[in-house]
C-alpha atoms as a PDB file:
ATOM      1  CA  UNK A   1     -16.057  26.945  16.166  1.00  0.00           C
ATOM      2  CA  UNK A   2     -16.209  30.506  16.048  1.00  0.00           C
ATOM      3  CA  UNK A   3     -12.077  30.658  16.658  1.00  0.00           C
ATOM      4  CA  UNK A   4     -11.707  28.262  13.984  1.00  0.00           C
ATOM      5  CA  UNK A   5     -13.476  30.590  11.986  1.00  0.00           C
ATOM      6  CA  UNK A   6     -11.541  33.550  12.554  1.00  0.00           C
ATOM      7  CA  UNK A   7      -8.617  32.017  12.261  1.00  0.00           C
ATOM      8  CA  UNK A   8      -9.507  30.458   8.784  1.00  0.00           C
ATOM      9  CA  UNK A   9     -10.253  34.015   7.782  1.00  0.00           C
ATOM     10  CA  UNK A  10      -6.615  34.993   9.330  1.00  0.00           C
ATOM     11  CA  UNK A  11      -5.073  32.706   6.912  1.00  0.00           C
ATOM     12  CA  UNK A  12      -7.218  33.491   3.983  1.00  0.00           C
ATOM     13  CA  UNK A  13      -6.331  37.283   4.301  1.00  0.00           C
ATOM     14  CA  UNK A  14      -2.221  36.831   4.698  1.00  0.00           C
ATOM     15  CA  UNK A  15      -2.179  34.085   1.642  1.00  0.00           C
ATOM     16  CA  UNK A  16      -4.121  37.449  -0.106  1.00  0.00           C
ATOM     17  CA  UNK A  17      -1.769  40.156   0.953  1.00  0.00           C
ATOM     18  CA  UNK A  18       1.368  38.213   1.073  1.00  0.00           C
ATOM     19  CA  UNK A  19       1.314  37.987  -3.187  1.00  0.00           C
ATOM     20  CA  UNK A  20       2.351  40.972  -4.307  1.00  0.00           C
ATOM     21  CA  UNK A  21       5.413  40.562  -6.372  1.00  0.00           C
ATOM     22  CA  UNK A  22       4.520  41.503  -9.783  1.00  0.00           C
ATOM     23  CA  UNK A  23       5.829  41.585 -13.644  1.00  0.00           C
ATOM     24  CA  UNK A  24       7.055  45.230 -14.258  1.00  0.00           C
ATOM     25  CA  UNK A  25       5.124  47.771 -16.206  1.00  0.00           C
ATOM     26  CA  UNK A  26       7.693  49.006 -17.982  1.00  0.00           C
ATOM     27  CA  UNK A  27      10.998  50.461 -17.489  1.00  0.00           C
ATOM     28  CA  UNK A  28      11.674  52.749 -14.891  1.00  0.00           C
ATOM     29  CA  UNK A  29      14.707  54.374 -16.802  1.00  0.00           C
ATOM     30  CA  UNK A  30      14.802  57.036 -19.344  1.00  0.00           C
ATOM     31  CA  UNK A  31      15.945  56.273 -22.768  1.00  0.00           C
ATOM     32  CA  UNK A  32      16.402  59.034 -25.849  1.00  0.00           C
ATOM     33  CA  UNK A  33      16.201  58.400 -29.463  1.00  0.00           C
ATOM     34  CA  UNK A  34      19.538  58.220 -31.222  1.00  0.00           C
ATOM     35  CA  UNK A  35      20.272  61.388 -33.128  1.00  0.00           C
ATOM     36  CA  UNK A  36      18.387  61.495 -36.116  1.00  0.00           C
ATOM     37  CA  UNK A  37      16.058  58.931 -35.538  1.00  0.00           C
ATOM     38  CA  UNK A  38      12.441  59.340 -36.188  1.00  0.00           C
ATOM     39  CA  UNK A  39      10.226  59.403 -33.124  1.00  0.00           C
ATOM     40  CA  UNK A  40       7.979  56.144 -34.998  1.00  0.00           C
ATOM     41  CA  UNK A  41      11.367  54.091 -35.254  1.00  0.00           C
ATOM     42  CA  UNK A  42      12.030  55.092 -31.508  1.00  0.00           C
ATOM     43  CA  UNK A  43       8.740  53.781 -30.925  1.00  0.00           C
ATOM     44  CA  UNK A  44       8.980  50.333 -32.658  1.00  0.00           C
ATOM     45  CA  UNK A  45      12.504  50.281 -30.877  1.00  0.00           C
ATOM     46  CA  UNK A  46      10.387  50.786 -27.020  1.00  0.00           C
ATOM     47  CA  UNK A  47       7.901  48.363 -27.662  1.00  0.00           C
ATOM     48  CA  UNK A  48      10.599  45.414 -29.330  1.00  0.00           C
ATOM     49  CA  UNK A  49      12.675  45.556 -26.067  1.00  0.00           C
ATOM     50  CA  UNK A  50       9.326  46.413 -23.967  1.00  0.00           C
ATOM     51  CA  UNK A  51       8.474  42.946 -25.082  1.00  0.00           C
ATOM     52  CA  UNK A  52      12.137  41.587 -25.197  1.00  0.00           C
ATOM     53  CA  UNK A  53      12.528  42.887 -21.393  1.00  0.00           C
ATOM     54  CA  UNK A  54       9.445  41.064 -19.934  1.00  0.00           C
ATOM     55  CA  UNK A  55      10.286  38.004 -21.701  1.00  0.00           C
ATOM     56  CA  UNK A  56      13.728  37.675 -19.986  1.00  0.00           C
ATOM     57  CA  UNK A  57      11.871  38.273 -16.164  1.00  0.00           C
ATOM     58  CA  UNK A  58       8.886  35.934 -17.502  1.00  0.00           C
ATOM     59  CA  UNK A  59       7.068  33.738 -14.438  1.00  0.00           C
ATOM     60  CA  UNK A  60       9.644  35.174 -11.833  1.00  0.00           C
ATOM     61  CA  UNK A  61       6.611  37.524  -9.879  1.00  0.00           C
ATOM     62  CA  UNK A  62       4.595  34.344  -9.859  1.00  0.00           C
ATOM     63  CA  UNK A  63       7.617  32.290  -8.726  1.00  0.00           C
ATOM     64  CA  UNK A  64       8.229  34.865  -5.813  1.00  0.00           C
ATOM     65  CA  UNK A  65       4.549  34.834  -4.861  1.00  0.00           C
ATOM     66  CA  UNK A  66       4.234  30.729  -4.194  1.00  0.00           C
ATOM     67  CA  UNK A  67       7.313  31.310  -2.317  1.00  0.00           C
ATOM     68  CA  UNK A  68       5.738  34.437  -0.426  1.00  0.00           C
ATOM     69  CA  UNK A  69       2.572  32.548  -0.413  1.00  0.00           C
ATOM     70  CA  UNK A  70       4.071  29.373   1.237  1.00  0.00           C
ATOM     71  CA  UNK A  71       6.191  31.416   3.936  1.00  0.00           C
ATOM     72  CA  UNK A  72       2.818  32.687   5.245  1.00  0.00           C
ATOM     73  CA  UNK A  73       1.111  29.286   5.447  1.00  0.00           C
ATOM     74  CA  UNK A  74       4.207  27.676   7.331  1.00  0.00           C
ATOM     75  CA  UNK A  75       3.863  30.408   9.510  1.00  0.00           C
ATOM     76  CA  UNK A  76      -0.083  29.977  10.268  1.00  0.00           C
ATOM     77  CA  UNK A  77       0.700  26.227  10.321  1.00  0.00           C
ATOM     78  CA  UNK A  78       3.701  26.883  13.153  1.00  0.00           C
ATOM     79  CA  UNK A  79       1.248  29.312  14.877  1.00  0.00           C
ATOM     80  CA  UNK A  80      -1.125  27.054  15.149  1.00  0.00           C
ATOM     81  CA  UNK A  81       0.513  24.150  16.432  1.00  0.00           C
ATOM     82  CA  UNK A  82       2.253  26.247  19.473  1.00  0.00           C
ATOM     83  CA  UNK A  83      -1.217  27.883  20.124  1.00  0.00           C
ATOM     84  CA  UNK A  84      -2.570  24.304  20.604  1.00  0.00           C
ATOM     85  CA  UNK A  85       0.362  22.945  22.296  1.00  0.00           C
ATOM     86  CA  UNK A  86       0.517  26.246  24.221  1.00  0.00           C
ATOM     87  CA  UNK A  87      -3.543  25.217  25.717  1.00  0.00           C
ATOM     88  CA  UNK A  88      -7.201  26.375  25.454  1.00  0.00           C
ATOM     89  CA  UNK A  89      -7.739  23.857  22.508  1.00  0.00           C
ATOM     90  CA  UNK A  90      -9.144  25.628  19.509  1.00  0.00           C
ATOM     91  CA  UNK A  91      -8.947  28.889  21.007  1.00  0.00           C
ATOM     92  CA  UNK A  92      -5.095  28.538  21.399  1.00  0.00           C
ATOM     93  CA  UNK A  93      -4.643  27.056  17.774  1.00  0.00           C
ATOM     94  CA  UNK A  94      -6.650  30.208  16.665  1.00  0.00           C
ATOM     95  CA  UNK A  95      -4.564  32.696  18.114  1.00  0.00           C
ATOM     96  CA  UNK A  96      -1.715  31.108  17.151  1.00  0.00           C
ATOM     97  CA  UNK A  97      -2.816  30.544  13.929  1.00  0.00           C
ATOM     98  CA  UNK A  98      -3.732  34.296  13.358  1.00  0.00           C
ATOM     99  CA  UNK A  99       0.334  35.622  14.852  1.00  0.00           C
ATOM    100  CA  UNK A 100       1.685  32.444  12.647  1.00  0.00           C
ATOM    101  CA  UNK A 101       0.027  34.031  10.055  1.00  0.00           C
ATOM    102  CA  UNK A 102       0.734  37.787  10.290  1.00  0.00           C
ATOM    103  CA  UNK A 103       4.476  36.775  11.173  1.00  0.00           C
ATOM    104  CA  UNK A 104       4.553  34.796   8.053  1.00  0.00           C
ATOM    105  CA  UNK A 105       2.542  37.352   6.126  1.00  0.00           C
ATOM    106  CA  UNK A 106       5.143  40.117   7.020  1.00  0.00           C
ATOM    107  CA  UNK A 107       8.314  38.026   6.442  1.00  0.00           C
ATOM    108  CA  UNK A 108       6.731  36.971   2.975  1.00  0.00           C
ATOM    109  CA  UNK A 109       6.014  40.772   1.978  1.00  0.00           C
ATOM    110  CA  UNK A 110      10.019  41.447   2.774  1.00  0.00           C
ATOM    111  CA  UNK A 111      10.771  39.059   1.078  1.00  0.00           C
ATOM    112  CA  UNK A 112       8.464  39.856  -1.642  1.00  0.00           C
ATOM    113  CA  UNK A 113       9.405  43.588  -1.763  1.00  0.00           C
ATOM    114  CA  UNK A 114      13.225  42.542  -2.428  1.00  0.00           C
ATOM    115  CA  UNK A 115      12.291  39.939  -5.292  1.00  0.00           C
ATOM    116  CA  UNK A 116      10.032  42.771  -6.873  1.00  0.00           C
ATOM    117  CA  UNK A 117      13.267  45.481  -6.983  1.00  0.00           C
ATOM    118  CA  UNK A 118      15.440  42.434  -8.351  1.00  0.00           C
ATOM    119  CA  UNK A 119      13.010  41.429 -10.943  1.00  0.00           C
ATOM    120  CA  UNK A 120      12.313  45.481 -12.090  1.00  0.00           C
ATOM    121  CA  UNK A 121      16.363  45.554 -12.495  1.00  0.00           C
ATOM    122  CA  UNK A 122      16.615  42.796 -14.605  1.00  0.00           C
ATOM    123  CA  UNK A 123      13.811  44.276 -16.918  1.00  0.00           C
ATOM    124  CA  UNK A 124      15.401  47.639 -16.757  1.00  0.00           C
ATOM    125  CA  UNK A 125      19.081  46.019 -17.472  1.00  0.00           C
ATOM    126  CA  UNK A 126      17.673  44.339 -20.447  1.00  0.00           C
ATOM    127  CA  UNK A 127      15.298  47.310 -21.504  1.00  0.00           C
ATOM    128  CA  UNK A 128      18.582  49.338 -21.682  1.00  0.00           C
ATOM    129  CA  UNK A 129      20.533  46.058 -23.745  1.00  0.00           C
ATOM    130  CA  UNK A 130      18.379  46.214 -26.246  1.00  0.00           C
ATOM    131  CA  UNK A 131      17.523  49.881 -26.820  1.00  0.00           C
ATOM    132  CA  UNK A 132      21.336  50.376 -26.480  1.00  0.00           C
ATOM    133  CA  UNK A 133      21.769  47.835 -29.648  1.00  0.00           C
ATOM    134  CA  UNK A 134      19.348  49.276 -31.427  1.00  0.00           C
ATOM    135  CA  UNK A 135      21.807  53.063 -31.027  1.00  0.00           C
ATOM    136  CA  UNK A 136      19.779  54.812 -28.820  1.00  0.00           C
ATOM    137  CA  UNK A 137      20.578  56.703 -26.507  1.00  0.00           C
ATOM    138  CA  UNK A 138      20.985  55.028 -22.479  1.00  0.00           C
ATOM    139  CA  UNK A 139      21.826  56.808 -19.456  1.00  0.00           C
ATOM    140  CA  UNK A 140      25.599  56.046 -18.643  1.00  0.00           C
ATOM    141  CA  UNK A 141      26.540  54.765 -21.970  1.00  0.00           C
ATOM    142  CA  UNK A 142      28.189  55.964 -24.671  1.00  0.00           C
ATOM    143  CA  UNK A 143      26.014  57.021 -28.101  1.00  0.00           C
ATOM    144  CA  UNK A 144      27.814  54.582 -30.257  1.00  0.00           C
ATOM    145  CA  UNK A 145      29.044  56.252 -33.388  1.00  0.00           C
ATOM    146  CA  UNK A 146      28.802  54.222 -37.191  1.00  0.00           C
ATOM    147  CA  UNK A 147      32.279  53.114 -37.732  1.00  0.00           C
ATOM    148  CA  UNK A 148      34.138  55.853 -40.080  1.00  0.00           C
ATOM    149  CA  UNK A 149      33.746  54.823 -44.457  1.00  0.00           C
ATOM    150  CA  UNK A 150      35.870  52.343 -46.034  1.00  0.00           C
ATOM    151  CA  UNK A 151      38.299  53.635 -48.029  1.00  0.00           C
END
């Protein structure tokens, strides 16, 4: 009973650390105001694609983290069933269960790590969209100029 117990607590703490995907802060790139613009319009421009960024990324960290979450009980299921298969009864299945588990744990935080750098591009590539529309100023673009007067 005791192995079952540690083993439940093996499982409990890789299901914990294995969800760590998460919706960005913020951007991690550096945008200026356009030239002339006030500091307060800058401002309103930040937090409009702040909000416009995280909408386009929205439920992707908690998408990644049921997958990551799910990799690290099929591998504390798997461990399990060789450590039982493998002998010693519970004490196998324990064992098993804890080396299913910190295999499964470790391929879900890979996996986890790669998802998080995909989903903080895809914030910062629409961060830099929108503050780029709005004529500010983005790192490796062009400050747009206003087209010349009709005449």
């Amino acid at each position: 009973m005791n192995h079952l117990k540690t083993g439940l607590a093996a499982i409990s703490v890789a299901v914990l650390l294995s969800a760590c995907a998460s919706t960005p802060m913020g951007p991690t790139i550096q945008v200026m105001p356009a030239p002339g613009k006030s500091f307060s319009v800058f401002q309103r421009d930040q937090e409009t694609c702040k909000q416009y960024a995280a909408d386009q990324v929205a439920g992707q960290a908690q998408k990644a983290n049921e997958k990551t979450a799910g990799t690290a009980l099929i591998g504390t299921v798997l461990g399990a069933g060789l450590g039982a298969a493998i002998g010693q009864g519970g004490t196998g299945a324990a064992i098993g269960a804890a080396g299913g588990a910190t295999a499964g744990t470790g391929l879900g935080a890979v996996t986890s790590s790669k998802t998080q750098t995909s989903i903080q591009t895809q914030y910062n590539n629409a961060y830099a969209q929108c503050m780029y529309a709005k004529g500010n100023q983005v790192p490796g673009f062009k400050t747009r100029r206003p087209p010349p007067p009709a005449r």
